[in-house]
PDB file of N, CA and C in Angstrom:
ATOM      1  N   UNK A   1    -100.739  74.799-126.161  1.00  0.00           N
ATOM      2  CA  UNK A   1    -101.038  75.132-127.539  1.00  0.00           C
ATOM      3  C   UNK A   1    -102.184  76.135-127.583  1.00  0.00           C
ATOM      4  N   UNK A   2    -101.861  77.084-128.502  1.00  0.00           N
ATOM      5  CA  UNK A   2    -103.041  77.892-128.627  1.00  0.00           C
ATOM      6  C   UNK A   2    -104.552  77.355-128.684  1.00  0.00           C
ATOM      7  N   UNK A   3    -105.414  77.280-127.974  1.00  0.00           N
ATOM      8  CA  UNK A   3    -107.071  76.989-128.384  1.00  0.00           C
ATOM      9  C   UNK A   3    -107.345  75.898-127.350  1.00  0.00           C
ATOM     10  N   UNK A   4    -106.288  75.092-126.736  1.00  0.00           N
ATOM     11  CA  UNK A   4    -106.528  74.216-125.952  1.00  0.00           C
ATOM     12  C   UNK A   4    -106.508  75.035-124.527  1.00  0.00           C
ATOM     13  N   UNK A   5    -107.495  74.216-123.788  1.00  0.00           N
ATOM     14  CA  UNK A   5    -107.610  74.718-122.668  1.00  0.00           C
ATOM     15  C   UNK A   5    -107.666  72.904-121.719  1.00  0.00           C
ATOM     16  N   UNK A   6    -106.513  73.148-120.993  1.00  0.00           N
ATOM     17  CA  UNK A   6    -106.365  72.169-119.906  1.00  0.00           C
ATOM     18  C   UNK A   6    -106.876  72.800-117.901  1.00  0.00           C
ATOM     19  N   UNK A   7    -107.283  71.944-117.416  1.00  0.00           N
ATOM     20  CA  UNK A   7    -107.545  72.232-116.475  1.00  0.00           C
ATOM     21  C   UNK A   7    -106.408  71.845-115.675  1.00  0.00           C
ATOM     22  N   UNK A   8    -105.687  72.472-114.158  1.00  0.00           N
ATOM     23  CA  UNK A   8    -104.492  71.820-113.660  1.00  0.00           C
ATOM     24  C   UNK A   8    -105.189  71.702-112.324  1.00  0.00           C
ATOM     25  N   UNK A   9    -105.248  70.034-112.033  1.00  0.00           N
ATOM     26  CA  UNK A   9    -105.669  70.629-110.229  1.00  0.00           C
ATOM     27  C   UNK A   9    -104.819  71.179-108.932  1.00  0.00           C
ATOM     28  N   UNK A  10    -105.318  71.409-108.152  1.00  0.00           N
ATOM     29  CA  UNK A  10    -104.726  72.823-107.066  1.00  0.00           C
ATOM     30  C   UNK A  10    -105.146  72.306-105.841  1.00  0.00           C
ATOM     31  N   UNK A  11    -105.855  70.748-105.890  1.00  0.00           N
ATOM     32  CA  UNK A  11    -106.121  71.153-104.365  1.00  0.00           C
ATOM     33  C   UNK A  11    -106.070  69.845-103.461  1.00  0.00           C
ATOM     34  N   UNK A  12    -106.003  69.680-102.348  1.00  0.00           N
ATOM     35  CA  UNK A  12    -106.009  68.150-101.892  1.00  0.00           C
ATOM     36  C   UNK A  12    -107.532  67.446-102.068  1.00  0.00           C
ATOM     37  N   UNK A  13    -107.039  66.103-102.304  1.00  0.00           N
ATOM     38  CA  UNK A  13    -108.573  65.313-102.344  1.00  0.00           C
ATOM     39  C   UNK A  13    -107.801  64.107-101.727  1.00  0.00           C
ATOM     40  N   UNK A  14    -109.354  63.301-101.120  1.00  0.00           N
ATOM     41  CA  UNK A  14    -109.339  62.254-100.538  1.00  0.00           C
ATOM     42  C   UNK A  14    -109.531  61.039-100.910  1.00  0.00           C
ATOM     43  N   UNK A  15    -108.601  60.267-100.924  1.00  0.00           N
ATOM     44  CA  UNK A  15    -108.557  59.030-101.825  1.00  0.00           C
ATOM     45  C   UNK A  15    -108.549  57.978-101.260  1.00  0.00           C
ATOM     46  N   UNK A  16    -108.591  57.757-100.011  1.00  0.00           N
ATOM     47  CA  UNK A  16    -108.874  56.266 -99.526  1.00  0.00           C
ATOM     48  C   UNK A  16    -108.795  56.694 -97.587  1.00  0.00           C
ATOM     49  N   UNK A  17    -109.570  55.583 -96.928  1.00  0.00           N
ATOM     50  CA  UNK A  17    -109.389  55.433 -95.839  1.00  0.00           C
ATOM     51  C   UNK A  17    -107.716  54.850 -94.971  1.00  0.00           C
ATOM     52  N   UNK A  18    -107.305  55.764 -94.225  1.00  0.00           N
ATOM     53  CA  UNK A  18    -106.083  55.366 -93.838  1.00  0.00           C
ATOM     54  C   UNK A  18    -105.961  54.122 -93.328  1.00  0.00           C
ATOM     55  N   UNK A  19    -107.092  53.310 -92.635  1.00  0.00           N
ATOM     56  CA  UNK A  19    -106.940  52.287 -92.193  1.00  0.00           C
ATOM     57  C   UNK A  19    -106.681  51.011 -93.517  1.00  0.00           C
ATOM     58  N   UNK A  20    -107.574  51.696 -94.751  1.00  0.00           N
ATOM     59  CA  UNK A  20    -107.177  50.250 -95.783  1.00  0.00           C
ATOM     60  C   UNK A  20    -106.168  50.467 -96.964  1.00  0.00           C
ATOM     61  N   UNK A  21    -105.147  51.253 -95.865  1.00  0.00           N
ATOM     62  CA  UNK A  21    -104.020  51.491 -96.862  1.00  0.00           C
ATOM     63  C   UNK A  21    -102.873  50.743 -95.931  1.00  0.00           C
ATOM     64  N   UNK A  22    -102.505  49.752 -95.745  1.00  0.00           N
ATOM     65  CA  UNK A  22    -101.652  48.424 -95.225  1.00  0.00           C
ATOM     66  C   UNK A  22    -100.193  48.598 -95.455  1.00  0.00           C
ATOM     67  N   UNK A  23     -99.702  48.613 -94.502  1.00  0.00           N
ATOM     68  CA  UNK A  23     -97.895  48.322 -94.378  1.00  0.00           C
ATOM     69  C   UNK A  23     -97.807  47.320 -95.368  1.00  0.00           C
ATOM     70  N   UNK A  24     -96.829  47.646 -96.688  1.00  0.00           N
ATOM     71  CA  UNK A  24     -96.190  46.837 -97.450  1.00  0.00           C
ATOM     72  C   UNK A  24     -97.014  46.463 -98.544  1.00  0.00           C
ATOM     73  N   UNK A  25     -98.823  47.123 -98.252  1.00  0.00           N
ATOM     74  CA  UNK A  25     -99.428  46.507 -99.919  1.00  0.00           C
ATOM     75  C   UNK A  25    -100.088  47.540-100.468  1.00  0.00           C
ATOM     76  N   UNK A  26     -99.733  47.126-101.188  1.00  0.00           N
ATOM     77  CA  UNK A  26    -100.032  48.487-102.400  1.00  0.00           C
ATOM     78  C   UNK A  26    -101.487  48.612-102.858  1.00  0.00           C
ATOM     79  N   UNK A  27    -101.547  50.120-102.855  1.00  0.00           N
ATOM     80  CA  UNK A  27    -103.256  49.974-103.137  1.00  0.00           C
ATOM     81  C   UNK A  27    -103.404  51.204-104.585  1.00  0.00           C
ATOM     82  N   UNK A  28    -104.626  50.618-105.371  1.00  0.00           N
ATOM     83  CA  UNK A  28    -104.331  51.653-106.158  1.00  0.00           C
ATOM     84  C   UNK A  28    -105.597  52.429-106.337  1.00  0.00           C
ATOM     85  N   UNK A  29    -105.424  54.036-106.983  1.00  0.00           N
ATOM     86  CA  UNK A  29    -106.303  54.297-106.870  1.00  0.00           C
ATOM     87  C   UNK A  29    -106.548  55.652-107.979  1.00  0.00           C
ATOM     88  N   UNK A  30    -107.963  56.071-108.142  1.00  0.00           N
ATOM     89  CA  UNK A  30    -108.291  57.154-109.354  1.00  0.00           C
ATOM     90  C   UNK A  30    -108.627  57.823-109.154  1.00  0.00           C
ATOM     91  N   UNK A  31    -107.863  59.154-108.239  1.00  0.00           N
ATOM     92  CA  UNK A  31    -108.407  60.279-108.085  1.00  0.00           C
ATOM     93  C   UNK A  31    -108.590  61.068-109.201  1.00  0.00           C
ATOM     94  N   UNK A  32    -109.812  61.493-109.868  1.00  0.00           N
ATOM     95  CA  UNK A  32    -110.044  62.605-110.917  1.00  0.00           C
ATOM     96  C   UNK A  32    -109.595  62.208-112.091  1.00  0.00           C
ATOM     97  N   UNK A  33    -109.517  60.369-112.230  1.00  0.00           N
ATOM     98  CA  UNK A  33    -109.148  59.687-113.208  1.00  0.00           C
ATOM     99  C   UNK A  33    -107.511  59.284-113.663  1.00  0.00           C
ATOM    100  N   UNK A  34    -106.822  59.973-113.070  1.00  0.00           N
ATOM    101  CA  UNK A  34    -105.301  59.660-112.275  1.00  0.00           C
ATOM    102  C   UNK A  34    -105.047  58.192-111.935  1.00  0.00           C
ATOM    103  N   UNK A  35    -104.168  57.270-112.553  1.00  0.00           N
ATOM    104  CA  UNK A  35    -103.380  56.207-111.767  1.00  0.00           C
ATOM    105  C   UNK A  35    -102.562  56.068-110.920  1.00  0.00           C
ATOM    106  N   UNK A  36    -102.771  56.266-109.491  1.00  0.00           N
ATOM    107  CA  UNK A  36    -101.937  56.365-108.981  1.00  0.00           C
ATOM    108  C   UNK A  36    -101.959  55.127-107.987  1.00  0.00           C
ATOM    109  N   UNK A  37    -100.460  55.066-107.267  1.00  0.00           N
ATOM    110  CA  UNK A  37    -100.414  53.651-106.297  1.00  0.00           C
ATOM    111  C   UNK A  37    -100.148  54.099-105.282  1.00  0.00           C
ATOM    112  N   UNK A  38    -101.247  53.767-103.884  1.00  0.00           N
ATOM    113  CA  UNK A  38    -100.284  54.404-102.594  1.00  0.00           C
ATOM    114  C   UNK A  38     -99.954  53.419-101.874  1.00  0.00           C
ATOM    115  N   UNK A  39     -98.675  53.373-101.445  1.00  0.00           N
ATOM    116  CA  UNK A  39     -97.766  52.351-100.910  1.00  0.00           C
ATOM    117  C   UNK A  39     -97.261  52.964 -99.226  1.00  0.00           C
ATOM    118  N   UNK A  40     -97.833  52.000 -98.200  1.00  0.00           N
ATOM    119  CA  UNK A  40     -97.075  52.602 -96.911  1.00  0.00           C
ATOM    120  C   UNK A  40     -96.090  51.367 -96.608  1.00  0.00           C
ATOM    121  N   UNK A  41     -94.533  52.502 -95.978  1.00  0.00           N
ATOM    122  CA  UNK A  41     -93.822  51.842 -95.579  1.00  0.00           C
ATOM    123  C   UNK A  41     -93.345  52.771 -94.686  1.00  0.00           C
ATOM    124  N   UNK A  42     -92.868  51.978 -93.624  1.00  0.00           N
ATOM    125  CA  UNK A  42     -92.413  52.647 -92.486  1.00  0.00           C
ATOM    126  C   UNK A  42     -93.410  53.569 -91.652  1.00  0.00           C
ATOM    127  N   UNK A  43     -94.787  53.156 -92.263  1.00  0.00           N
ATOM    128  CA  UNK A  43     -96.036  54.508 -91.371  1.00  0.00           C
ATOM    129  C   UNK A  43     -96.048  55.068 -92.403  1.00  0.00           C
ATOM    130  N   UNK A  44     -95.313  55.953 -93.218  1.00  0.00           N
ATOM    131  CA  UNK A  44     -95.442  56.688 -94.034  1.00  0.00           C
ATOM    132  C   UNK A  44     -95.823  56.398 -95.437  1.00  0.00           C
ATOM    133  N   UNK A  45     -97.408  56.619 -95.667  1.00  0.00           N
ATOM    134  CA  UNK A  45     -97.803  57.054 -97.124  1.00  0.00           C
ATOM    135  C   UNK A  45     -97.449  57.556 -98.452  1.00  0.00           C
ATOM    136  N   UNK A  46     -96.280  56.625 -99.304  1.00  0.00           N
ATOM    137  CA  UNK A  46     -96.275  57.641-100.566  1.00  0.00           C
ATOM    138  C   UNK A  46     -97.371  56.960-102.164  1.00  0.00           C
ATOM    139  N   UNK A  47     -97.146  58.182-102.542  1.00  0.00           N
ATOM    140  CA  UNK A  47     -97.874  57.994-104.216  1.00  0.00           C
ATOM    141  C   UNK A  47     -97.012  57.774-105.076  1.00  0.00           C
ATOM    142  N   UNK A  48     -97.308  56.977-106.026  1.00  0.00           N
ATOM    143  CA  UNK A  48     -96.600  56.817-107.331  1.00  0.00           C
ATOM    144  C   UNK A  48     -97.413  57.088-107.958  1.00  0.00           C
ATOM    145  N   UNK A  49     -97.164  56.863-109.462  1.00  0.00           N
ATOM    146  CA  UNK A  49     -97.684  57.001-110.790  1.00  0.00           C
ATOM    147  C   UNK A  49     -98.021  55.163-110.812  1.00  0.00           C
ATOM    148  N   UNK A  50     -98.699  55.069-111.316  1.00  0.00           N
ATOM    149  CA  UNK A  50     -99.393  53.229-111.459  1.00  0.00           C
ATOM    150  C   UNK A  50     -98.951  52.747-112.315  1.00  0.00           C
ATOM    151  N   UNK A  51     -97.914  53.088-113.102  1.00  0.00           N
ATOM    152  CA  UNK A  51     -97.469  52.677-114.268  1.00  0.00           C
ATOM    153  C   UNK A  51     -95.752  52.604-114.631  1.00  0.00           C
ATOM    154  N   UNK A  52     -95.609  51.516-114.819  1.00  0.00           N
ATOM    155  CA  UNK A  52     -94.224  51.792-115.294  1.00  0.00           C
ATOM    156  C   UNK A  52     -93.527  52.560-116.300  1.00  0.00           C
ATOM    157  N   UNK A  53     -92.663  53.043-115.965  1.00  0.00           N
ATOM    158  CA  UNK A  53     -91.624  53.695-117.468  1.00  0.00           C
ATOM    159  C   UNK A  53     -91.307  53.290-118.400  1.00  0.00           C
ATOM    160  N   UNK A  54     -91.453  51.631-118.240  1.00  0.00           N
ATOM    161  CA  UNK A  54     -90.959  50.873-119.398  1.00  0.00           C
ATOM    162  C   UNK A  54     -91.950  51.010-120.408  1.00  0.00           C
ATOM    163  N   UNK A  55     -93.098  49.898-120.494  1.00  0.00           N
ATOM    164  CA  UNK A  55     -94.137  49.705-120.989  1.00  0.00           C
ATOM    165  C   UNK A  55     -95.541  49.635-120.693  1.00  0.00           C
ATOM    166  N   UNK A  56     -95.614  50.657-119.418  1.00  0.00           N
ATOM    167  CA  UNK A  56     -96.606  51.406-118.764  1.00  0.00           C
ATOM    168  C   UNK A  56     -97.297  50.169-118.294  1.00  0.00           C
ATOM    169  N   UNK A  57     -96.968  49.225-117.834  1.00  0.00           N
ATOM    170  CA  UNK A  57     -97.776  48.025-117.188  1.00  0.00           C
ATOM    171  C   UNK A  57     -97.844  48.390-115.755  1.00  0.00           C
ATOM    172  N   UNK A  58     -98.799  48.391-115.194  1.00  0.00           N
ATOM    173  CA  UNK A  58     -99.218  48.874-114.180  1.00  0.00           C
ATOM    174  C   UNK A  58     -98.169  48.089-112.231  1.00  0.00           C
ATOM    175  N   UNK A  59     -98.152  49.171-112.062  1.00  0.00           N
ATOM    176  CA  UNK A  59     -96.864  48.636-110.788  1.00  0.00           C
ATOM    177  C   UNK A  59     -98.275  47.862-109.617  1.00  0.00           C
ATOM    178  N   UNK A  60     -99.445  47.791-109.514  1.00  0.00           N
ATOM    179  CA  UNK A  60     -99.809  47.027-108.743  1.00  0.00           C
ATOM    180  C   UNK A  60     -99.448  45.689-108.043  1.00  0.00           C
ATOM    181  N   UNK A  61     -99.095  45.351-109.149  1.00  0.00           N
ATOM    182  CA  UNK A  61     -99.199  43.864-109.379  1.00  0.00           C
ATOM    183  C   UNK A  61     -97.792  43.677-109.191  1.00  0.00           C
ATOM    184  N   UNK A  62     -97.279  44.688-108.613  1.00  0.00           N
ATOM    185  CA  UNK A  62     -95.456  44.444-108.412  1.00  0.00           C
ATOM    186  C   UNK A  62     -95.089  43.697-107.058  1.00  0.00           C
ATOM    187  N   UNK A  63     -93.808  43.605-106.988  1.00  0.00           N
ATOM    188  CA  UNK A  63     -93.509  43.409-105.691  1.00  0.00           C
ATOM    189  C   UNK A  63     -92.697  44.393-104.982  1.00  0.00           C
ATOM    190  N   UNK A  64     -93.269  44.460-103.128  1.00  0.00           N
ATOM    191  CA  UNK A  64     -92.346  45.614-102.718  1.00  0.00           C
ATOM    192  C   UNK A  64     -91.677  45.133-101.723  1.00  0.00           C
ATOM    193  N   UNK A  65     -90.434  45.907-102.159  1.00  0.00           N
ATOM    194  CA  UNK A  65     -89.732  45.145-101.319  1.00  0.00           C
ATOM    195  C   UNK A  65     -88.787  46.624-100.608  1.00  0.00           C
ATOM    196  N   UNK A  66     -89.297  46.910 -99.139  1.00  0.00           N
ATOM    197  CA  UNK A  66     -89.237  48.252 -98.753  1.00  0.00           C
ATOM    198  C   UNK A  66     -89.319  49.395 -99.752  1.00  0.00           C
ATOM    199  N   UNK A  67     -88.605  50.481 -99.956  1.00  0.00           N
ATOM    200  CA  UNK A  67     -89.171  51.343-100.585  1.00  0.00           C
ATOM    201  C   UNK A  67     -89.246  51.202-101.941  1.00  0.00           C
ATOM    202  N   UNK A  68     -88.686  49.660-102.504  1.00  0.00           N
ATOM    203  CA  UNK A  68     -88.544  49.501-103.677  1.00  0.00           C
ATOM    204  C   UNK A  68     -89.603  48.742-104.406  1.00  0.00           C
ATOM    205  N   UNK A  69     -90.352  49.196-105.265  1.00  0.00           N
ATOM    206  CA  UNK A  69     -91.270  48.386-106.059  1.00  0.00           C
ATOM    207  C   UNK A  69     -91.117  47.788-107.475  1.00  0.00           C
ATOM    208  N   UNK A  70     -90.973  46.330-107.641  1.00  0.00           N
ATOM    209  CA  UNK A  70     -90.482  46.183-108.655  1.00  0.00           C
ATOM    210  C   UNK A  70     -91.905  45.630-109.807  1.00  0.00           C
ATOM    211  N   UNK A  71     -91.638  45.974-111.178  1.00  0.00           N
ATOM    212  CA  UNK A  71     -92.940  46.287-111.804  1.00  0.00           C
ATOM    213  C   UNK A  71     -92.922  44.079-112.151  1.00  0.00           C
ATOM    214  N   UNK A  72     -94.376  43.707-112.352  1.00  0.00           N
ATOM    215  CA  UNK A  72     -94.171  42.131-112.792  1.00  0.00           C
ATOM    216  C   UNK A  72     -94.416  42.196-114.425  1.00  0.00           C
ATOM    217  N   UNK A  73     -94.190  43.203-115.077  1.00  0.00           N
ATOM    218  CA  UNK A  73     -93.966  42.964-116.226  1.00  0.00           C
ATOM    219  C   UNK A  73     -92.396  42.476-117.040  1.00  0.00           C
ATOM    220  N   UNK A  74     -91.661  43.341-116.293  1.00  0.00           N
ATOM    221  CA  UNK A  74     -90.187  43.090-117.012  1.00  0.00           C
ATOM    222  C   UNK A  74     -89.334  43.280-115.675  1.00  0.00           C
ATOM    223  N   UNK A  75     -89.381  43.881-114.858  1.00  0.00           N
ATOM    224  CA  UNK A  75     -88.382  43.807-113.820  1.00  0.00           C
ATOM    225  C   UNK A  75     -88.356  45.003-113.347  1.00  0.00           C
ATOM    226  N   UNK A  76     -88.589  46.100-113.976  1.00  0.00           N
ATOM    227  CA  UNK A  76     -88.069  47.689-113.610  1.00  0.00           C
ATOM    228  C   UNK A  76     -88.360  48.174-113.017  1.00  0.00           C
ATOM    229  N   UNK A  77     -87.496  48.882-111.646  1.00  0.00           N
ATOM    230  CA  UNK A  77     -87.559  48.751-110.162  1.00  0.00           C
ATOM    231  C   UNK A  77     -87.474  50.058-110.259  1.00  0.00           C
ATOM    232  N   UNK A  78     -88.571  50.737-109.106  1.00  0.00           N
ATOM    233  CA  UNK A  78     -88.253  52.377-109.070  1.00  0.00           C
ATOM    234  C   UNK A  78     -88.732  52.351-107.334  1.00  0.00           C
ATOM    235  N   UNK A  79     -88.140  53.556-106.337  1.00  0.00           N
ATOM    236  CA  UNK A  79     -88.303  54.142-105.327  1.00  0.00           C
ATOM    237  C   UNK A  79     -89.680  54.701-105.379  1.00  0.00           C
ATOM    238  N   UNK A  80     -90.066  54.657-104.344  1.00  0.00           N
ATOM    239  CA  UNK A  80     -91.631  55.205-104.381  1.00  0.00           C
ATOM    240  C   UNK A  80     -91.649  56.417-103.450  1.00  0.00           C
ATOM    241  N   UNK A  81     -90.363  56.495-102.574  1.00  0.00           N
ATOM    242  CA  UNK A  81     -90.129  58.129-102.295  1.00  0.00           C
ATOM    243  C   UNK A  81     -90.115  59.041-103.252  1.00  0.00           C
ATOM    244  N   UNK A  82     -89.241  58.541-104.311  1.00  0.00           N
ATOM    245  CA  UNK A  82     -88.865  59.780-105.528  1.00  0.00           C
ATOM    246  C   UNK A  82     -89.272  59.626-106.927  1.00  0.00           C
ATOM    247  N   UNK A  83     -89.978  57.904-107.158  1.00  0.00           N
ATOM    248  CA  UNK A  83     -90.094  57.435-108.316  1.00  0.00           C
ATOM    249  C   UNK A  83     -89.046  57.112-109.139  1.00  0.00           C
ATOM    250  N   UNK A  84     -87.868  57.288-108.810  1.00  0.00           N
ATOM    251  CA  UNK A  84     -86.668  57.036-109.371  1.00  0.00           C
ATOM    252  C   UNK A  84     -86.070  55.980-109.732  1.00  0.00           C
ATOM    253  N   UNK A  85     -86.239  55.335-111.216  1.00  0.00           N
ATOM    254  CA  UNK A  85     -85.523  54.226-111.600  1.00  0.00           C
ATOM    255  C   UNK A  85     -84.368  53.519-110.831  1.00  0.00           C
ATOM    256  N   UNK A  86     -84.373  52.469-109.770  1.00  0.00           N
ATOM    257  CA  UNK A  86     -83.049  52.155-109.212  1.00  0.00           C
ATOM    258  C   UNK A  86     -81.619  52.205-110.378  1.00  0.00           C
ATOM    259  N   UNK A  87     -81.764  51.425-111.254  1.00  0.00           N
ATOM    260  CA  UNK A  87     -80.581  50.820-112.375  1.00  0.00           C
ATOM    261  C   UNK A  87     -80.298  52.531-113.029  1.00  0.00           C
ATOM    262  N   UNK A  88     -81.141  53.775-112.920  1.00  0.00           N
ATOM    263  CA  UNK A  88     -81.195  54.799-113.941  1.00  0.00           C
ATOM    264  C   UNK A  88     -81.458  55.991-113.332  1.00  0.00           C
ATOM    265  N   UNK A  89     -80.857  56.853-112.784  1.00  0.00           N
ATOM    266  CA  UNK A  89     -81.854  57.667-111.416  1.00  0.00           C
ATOM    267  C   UNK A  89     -82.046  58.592-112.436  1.00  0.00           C
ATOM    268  N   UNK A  90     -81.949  59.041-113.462  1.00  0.00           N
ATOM    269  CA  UNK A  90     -82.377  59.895-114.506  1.00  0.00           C
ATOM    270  C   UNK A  90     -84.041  59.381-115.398  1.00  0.00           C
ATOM    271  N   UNK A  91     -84.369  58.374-115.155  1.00  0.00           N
ATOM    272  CA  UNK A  91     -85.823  57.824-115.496  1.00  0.00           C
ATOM    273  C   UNK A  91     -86.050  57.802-114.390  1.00  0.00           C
ATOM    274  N   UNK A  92     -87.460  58.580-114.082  1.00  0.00           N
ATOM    275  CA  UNK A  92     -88.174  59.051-112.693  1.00  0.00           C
ATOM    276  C   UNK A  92     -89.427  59.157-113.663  1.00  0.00           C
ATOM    277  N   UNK A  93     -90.950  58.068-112.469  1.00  0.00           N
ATOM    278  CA  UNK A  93     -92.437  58.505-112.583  1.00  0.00           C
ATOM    279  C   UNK A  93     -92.618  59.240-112.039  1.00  0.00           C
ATOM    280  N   UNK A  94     -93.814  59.645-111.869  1.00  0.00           N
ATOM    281  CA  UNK A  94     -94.359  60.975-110.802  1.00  0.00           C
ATOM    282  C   UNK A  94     -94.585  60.535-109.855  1.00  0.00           C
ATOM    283  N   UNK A  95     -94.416  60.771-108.773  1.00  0.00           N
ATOM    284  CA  UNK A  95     -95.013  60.540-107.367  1.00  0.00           C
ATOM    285  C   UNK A  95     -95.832  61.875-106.727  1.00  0.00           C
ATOM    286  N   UNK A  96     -96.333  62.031-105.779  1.00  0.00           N
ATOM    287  CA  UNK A  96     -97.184  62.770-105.547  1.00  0.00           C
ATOM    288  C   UNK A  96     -96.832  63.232-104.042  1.00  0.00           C
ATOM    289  N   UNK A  97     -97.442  64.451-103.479  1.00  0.00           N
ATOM    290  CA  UNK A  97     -97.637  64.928-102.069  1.00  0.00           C
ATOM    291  C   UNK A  97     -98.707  63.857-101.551  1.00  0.00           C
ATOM    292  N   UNK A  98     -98.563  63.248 -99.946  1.00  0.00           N
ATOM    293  CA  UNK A  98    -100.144  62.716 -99.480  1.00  0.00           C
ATOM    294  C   UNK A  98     -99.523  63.507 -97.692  1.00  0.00           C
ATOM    295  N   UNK A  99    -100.869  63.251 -97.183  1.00  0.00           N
ATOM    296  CA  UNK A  99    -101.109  63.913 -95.580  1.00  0.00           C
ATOM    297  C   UNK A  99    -102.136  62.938 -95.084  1.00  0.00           C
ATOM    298  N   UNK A 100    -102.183  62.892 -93.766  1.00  0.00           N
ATOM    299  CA  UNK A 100    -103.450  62.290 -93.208  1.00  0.00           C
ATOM    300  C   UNK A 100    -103.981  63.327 -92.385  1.00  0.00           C
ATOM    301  N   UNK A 101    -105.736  63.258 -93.029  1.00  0.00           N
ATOM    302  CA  UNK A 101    -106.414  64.235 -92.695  1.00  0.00           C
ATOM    303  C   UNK A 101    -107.448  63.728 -92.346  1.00  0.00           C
ATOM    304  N   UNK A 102    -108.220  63.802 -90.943  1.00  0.00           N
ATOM    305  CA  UNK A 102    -109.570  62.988 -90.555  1.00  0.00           C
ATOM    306  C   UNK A 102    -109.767  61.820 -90.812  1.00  0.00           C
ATOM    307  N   UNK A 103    -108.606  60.834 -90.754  1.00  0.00           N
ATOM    308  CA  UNK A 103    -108.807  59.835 -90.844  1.00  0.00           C
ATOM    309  C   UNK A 103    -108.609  59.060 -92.741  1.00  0.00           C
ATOM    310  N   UNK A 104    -108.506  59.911 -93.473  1.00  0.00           N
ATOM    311  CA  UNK A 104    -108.417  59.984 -94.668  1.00  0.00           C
ATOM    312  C   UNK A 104    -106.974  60.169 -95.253  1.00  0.00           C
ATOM    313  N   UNK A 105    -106.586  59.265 -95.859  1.00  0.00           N
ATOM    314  CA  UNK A 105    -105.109  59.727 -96.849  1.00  0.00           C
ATOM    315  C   UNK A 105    -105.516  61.190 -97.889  1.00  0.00           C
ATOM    316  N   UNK A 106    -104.851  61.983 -97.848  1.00  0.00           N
ATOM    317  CA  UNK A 106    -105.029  63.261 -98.970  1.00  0.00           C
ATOM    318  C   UNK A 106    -103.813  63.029 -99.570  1.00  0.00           C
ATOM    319  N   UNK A 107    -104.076  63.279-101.200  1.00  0.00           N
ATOM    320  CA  UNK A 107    -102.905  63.490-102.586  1.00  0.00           C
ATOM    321  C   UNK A 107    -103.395  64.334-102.836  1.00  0.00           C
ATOM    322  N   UNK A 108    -102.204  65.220-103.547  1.00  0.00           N
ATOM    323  CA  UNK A 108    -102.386  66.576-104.191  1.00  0.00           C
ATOM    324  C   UNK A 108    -101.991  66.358-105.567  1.00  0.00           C
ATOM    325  N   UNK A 109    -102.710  66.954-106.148  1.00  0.00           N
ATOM    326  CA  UNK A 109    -102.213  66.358-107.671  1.00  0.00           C
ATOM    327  C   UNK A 109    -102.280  68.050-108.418  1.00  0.00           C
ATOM    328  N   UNK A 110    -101.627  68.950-107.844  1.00  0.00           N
ATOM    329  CA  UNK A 110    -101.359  70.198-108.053  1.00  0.00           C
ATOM    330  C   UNK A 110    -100.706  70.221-109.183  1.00  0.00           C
ATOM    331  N   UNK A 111    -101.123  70.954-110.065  1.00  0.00           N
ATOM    332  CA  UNK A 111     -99.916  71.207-111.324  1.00  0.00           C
ATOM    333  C   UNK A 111     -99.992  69.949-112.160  1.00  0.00           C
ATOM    334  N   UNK A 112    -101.286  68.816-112.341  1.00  0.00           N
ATOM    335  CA  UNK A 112    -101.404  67.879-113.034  1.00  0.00           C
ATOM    336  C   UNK A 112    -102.281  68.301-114.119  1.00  0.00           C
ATOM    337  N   UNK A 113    -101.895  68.079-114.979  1.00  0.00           N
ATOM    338  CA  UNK A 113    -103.021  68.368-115.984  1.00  0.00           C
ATOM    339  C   UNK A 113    -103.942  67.268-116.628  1.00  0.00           C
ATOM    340  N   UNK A 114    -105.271  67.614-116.302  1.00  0.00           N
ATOM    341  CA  UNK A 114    -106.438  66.744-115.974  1.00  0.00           C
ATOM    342  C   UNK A 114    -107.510  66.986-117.392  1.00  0.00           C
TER     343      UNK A 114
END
């Protein structure tokens, strides 16, 4: 909109130690005030959005069950590779880029508007 000015970030930041990010439990976290959840499975680190699609109740408190996290508010199960509603693959959260860098998980939250 004309007059508004949003900032978008561009760059990697470091959001948690790789060691207290645990096979199978979900950790959550606020980069730059961002909800996001990082979930490892299989070794590999992904990000979600912390919130469900339904009624934005936060997926922490979910259960995972391999790549699938299901929210404990109402049931609604999304992939944490793609964020993709299982029952709906057309309802998708955001998920994010992460890397391990010095010992550190990095998310990119490029093109987010902050």
């Amino acid at each position: 909109m004309a007059g508004e000015v949003s900032a978008l970030a561009d760059s990697w930041i470091a959001v948690a130690d790789d060691a207290k990010v645990n096979e199978g439990v979900p950790l959550a976290v606020y980069p730059k005030g961002v909800n996001i959840l990082l979930v490892r499975v299989d070794g590999v680190v992904h990000a979600i959005a912390n919130k469900c699609a339904h009624m934005a109740c936060p997926l922490e408190g979910g259960r995972l069950e391999g790549y699938v996290i299901t929210c404990p508010c109402h049931d609604w199960s999304f992939d944490v590779r793609d964020g993709a509603f299982t029952q709906a693959g057309e309802i998708v959260i955001a998920t994010y880029p992460t890397k391990l860098e010095d010992g550190k998980i990095m998310l990119s939250l490029e093109g987010v508007a902050l």
